[in-house]
PDB file of N, CA and C in Angstrom:
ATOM      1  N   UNK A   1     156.165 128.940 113.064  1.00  0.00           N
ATOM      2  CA  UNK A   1     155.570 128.890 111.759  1.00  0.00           C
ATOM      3  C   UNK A   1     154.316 127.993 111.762  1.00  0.00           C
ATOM      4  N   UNK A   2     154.556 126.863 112.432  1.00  0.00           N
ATOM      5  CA  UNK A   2     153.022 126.021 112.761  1.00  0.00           C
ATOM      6  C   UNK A   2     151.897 126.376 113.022  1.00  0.00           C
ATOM      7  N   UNK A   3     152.485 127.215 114.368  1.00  0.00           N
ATOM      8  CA  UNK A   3     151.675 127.628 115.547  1.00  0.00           C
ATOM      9  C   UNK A   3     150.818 128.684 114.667  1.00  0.00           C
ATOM     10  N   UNK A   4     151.321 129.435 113.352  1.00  0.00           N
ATOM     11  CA  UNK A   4     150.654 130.477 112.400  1.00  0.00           C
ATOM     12  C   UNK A   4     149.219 129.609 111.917  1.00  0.00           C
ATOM     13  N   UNK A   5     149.696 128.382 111.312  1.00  0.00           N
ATOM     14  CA  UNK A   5     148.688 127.891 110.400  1.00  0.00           C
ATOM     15  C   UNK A   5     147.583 126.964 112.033  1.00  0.00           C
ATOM     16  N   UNK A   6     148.181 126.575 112.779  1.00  0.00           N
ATOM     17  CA  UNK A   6     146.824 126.052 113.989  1.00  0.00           C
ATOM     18  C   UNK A   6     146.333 126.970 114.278  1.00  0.00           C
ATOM     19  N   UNK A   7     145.959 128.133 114.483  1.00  0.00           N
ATOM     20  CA  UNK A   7     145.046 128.985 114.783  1.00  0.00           C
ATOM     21  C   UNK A   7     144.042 128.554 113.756  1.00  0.00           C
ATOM     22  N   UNK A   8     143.999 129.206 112.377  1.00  0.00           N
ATOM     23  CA  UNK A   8     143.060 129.210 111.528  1.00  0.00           C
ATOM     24  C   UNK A   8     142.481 127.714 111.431  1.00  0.00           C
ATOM     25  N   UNK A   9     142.907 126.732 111.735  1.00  0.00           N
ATOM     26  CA  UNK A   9     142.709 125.277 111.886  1.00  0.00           C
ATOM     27  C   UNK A   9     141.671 125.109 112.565  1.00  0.00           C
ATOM     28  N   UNK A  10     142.135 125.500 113.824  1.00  0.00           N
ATOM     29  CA  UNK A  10     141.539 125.237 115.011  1.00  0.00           C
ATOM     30  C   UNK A  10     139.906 126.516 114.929  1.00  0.00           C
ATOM     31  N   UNK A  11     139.980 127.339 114.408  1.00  0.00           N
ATOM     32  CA  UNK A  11     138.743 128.093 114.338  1.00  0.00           C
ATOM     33  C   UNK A  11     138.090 127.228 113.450  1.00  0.00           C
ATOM     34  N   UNK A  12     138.423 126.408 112.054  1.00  0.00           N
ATOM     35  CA  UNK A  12     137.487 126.138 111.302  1.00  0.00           C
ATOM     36  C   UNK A  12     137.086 125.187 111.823  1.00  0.00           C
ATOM     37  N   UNK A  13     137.871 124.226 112.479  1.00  0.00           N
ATOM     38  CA  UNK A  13     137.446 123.332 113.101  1.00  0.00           C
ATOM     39  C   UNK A  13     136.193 123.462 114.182  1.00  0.00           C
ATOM     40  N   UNK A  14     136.405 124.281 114.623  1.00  0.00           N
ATOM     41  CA  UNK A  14     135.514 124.893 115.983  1.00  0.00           C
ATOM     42  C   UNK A  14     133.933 125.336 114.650  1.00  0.00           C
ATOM     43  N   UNK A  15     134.041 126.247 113.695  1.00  0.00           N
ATOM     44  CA  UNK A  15     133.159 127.007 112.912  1.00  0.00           C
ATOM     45  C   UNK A  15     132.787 125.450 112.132  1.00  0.00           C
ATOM     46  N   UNK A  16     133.457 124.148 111.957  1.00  0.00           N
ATOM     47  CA  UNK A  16     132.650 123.048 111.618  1.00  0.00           C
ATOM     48  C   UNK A  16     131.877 122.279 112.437  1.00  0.00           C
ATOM     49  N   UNK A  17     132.252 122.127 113.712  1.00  0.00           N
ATOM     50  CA  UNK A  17     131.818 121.637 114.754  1.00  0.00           C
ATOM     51  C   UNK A  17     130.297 121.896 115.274  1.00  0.00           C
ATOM     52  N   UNK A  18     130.264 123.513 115.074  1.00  0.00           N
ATOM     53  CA  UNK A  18     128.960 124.429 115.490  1.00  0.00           C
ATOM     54  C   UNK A  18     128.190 124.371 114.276  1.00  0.00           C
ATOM     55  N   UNK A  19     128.730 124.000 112.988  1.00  0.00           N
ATOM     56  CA  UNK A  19     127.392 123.723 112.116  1.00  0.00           C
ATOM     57  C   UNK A  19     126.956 122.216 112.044  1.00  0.00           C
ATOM     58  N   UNK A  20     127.521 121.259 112.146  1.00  0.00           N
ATOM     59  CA  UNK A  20     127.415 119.951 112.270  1.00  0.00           C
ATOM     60  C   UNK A  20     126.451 119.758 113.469  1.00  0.00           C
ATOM     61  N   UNK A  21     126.719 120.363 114.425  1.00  0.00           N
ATOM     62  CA  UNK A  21     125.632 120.557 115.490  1.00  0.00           C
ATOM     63  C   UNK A  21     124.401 121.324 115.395  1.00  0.00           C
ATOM     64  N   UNK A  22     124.429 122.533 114.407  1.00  0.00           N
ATOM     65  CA  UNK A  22     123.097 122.929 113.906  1.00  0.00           C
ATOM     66  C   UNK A  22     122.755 122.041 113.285  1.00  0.00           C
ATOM     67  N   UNK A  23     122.660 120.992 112.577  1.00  0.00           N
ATOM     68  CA  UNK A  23     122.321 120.881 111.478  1.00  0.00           C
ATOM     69  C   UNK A  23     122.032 119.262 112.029  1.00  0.00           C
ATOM     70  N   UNK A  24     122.692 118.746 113.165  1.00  0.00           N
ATOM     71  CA  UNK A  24     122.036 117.551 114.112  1.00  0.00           C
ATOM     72  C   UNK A  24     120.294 118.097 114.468  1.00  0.00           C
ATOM     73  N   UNK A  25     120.518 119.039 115.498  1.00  0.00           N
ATOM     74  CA  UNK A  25     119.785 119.735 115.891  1.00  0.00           C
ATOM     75  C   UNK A  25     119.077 119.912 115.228  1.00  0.00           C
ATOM     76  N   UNK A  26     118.856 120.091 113.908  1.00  0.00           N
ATOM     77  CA  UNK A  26     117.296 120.483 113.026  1.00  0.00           C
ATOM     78  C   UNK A  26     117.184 119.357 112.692  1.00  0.00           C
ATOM     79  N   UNK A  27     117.628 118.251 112.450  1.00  0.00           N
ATOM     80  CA  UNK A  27     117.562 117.126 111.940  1.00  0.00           C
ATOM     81  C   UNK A  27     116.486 116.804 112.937  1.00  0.00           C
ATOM     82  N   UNK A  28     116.797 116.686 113.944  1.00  0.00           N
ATOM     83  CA  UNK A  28     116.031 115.843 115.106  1.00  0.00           C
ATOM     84  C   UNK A  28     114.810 116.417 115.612  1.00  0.00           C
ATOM     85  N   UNK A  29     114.978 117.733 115.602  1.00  0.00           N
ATOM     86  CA  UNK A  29     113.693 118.280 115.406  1.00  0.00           C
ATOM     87  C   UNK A  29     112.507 117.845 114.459  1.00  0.00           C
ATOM     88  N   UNK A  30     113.064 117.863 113.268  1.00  0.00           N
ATOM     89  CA  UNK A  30     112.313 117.201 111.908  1.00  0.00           C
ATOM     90  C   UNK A  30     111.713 115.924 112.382  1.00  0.00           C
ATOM     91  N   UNK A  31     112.547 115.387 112.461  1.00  0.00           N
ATOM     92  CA  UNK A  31     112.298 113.623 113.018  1.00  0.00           C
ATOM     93  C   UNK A  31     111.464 113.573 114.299  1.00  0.00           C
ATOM     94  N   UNK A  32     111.653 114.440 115.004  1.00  0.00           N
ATOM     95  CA  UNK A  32     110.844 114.705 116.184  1.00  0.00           C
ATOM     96  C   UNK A  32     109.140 114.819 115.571  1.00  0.00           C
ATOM     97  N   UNK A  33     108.923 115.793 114.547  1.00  0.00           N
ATOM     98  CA  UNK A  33     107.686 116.231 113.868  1.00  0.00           C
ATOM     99  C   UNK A  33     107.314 114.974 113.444  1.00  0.00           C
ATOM    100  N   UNK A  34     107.967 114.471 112.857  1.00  0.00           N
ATOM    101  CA  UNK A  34     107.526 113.461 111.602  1.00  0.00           C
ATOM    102  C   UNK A  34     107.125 112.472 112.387  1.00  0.00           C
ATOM    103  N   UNK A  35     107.416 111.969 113.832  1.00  0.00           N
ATOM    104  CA  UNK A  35     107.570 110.564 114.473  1.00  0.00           C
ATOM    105  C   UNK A  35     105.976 111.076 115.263  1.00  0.00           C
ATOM    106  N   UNK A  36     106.018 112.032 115.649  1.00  0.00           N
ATOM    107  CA  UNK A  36     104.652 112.903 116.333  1.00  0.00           C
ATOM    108  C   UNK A  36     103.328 112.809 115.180  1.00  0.00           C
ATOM    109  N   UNK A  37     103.651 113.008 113.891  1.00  0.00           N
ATOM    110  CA  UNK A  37     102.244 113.142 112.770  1.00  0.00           C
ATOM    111  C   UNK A  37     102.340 111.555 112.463  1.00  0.00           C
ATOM    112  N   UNK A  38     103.326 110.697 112.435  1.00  0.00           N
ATOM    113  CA  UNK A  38     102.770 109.216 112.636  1.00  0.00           C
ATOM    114  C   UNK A  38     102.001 108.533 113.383  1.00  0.00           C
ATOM    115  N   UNK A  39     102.513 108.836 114.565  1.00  0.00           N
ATOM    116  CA  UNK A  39     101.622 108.680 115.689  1.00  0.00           C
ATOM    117  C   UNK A  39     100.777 108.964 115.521  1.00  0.00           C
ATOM    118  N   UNK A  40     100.479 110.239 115.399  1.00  0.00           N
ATOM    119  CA  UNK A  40      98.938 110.778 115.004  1.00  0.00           C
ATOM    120  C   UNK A  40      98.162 110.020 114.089  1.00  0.00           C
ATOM    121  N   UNK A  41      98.883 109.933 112.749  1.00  0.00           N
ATOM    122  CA  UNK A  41      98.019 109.317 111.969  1.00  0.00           C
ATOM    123  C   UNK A  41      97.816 107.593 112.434  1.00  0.00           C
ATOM    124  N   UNK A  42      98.493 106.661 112.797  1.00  0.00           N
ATOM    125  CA  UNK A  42      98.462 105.597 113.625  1.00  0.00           C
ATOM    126  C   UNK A  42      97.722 105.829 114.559  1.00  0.00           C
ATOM    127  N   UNK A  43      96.706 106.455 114.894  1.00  0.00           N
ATOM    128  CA  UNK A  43      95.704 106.584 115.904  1.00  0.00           C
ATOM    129  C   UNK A  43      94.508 106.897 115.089  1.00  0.00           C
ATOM    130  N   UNK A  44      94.917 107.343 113.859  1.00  0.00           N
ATOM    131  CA  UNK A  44      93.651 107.562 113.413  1.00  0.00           C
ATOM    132  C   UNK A  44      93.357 106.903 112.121  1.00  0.00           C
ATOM    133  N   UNK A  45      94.077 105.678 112.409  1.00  0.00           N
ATOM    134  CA  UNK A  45      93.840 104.594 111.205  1.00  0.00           C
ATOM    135  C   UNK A  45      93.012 103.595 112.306  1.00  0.00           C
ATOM    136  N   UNK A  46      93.507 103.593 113.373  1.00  0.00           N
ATOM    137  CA  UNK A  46      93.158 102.613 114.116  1.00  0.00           C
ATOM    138  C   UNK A  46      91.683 102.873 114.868  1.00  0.00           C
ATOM    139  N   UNK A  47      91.515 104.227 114.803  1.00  0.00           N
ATOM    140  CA  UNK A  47      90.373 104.551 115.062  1.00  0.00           C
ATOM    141  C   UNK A  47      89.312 104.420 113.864  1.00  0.00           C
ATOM    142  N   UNK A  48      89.413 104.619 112.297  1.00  0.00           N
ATOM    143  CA  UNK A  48      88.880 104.149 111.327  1.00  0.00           C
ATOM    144  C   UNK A  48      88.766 102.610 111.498  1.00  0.00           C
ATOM    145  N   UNK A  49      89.400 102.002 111.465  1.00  0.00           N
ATOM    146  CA  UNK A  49      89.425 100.502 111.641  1.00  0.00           C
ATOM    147  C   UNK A  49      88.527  99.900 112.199  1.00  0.00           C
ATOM    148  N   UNK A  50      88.520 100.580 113.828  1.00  0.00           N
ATOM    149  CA  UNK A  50      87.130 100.009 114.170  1.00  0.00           C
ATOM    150  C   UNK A  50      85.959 100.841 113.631  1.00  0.00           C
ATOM    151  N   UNK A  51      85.948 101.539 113.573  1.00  0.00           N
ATOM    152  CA  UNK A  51      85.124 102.272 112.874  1.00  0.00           C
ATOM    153  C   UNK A  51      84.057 101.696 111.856  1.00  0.00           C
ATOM    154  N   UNK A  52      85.117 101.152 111.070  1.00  0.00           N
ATOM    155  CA  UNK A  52      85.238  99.969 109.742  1.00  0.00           C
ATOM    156  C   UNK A  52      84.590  98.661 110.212  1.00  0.00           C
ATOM    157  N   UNK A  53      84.779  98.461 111.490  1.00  0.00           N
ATOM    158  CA  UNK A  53      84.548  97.496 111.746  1.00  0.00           C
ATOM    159  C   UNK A  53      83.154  96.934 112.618  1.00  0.00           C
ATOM    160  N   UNK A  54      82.414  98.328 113.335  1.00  0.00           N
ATOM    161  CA  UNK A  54      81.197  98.438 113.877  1.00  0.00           C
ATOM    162  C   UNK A  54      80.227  98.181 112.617  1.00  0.00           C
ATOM    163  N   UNK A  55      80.457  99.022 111.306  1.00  0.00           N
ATOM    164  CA  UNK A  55      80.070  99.561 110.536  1.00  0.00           C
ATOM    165  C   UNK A  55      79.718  98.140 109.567  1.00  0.00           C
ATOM    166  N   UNK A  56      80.745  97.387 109.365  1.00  0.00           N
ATOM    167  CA  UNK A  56      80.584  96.218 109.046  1.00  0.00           C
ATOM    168  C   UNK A  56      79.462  95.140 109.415  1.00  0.00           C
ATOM    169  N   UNK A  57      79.734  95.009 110.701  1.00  0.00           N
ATOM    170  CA  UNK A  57      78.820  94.769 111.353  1.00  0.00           C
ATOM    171  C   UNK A  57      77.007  95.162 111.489  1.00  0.00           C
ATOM    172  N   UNK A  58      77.275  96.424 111.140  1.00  0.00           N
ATOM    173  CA  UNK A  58      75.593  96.766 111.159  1.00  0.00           C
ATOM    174  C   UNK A  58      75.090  96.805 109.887  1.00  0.00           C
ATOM    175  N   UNK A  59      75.910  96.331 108.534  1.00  0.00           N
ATOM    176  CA  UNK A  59      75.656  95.926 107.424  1.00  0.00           C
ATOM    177  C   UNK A  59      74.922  94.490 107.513  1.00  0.00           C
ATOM    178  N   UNK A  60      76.006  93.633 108.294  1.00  0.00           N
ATOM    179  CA  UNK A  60      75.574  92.151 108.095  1.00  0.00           C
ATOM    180  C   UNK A  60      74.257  92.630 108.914  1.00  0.00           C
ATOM    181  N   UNK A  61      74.073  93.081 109.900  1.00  0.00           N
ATOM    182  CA  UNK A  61      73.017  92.473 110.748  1.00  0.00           C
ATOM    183  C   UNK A  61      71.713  93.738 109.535  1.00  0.00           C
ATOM    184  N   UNK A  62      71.800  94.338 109.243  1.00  0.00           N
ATOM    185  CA  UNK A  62      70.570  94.960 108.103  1.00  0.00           C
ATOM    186  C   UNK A  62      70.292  94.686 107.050  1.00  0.00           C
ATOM    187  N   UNK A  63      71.731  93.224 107.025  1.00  0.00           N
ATOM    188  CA  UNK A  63      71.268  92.603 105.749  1.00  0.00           C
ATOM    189  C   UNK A  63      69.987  91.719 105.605  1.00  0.00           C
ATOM    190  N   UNK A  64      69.793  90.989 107.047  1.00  0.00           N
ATOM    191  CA  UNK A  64      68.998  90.310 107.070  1.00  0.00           C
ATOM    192  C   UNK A  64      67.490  91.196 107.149  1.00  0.00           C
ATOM    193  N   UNK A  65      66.094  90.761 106.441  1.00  0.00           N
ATOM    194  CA  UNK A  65      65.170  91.086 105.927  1.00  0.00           C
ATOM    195  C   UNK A  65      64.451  91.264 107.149  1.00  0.00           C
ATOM    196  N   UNK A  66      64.672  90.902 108.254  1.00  0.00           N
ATOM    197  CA  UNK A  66      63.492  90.798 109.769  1.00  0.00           C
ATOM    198  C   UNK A  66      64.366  91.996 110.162  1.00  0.00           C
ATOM    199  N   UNK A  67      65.714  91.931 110.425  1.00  0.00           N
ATOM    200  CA  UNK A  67      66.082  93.133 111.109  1.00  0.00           C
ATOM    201  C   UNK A  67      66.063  94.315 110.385  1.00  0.00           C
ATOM    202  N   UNK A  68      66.064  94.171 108.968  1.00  0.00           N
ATOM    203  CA  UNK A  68      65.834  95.535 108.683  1.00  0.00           C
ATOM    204  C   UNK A  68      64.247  96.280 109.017  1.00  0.00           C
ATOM    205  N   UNK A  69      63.573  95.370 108.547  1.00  0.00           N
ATOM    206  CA  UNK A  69      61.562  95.482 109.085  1.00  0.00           C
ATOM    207  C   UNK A  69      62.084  96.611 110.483  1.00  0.00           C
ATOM    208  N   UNK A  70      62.683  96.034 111.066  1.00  0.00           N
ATOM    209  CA  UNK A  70      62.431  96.088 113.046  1.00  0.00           C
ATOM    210  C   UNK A  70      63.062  97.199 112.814  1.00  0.00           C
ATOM    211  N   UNK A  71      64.273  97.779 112.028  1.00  0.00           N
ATOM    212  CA  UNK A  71      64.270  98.986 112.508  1.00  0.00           C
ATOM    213  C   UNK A  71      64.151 100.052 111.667  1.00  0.00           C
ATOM    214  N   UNK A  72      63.556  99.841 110.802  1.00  0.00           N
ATOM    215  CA  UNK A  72      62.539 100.692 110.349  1.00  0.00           C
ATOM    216  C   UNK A  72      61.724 101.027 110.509  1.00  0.00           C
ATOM    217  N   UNK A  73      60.927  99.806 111.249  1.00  0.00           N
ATOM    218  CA  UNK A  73      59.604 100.052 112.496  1.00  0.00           C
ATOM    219  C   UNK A  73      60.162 100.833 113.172  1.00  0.00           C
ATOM    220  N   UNK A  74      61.263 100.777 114.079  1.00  0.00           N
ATOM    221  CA  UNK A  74      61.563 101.545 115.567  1.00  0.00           C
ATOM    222  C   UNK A  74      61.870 103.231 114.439  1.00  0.00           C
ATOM    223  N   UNK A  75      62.915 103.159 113.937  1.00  0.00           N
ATOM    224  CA  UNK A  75      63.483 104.888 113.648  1.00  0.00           C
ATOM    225  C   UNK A  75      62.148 105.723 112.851  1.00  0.00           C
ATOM    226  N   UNK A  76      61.206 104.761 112.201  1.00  0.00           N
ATOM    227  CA  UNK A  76      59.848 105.901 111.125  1.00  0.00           C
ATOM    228  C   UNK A  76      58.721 105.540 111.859  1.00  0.00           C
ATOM    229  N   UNK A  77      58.703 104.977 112.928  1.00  0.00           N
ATOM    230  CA  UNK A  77      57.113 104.356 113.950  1.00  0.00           C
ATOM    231  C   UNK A  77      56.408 103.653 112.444  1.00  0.00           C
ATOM    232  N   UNK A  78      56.634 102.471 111.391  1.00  0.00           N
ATOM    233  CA  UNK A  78      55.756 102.041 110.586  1.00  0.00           C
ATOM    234  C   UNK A  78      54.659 100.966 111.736  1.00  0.00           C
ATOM    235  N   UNK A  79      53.836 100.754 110.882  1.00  0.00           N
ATOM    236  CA  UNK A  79      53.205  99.665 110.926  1.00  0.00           C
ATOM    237  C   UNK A  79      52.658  98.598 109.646  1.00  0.00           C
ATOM    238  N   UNK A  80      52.722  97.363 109.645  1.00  0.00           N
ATOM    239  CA  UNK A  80      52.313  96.549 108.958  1.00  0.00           C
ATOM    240  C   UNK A  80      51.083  96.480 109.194  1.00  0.00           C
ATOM    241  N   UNK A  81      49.682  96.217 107.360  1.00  0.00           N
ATOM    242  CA  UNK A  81      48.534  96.184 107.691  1.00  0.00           C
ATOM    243  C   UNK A  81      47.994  95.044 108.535  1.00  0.00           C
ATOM    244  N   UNK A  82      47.335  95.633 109.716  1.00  0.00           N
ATOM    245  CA  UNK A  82      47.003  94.588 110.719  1.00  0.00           C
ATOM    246  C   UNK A  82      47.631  94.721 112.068  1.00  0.00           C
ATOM    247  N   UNK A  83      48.730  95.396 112.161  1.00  0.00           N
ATOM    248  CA  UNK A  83      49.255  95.614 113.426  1.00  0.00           C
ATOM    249  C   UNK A  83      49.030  97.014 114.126  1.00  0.00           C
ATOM    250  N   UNK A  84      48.692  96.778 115.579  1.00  0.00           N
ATOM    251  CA  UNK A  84      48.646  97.670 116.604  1.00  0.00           C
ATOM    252  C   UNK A  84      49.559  98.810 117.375  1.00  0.00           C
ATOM    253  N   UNK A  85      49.789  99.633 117.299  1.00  0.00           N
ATOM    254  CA  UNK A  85      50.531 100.327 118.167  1.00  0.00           C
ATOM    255  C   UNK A  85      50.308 100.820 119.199  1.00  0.00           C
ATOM    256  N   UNK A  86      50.815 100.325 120.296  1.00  0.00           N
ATOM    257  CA  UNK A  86      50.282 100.683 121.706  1.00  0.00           C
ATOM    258  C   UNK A  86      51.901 101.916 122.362  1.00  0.00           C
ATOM    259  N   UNK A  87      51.089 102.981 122.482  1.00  0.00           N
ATOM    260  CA  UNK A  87      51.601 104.302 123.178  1.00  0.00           C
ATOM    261  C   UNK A  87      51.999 104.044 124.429  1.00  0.00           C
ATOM    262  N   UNK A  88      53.064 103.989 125.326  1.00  0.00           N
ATOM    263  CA  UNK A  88      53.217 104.037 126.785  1.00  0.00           C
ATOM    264  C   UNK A  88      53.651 105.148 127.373  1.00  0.00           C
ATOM    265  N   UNK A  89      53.232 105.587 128.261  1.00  0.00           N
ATOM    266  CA  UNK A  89      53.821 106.983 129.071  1.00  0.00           C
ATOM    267  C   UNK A  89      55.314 106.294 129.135  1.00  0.00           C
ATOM    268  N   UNK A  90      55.996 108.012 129.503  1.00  0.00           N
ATOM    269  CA  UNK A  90      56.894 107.345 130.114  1.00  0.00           C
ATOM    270  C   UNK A  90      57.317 107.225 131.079  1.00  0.00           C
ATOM    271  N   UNK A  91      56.443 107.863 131.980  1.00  0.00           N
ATOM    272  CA  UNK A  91      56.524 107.146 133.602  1.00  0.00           C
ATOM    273  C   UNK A  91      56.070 105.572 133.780  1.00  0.00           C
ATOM    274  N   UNK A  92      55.631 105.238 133.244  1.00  0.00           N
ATOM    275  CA  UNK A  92      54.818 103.756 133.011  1.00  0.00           C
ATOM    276  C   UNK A  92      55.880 102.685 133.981  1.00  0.00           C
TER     277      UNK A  92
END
């Protein structure tokens, strides 16, 4: 009479077993994704950062009134009235 009702036992048991294990299995997958687009994004905070941080930098230094002159001279070729511009090859 036992031995009637352990069969059906023992299948659900088995039919709980195999979803508890699907359902590990997608879990970790998920977590797998999610731990992968952190990373990702943790590389690309850290790459902003310095980013942030060159950028910073070429603020302070254009803050000052001589370095901005100088490279505005160098990137538009200006000149101030009175100054020379001398051309060099560039084999020179």
């Amino acid at each position: 009479m036992f031995r009637d009702i352990y069969k059906p036992l023992i299948f659900l048991q088995i039919i709980l077993v195999i979803y508890l294990g699907f359902l590990i299995y997608k879990e970790k997958k998920e977590n797998y994704v999610l731990k992968r687009d952190y990373r990702n994004y943790l590389n690309k905070i850290n790459k902003l950062e310095e980013e942030n941080k060159i950028l910073e930098k070429r603020i302070k230094y254009l803050s000052n009134p001589e370095n901005l002159k100088k490279e505005l001279k160098d990137k538009f070729n200006l000149v101030e009235p009175g100054e020379k511009v001398i051309i060099l090859p560039e084999n020179f």
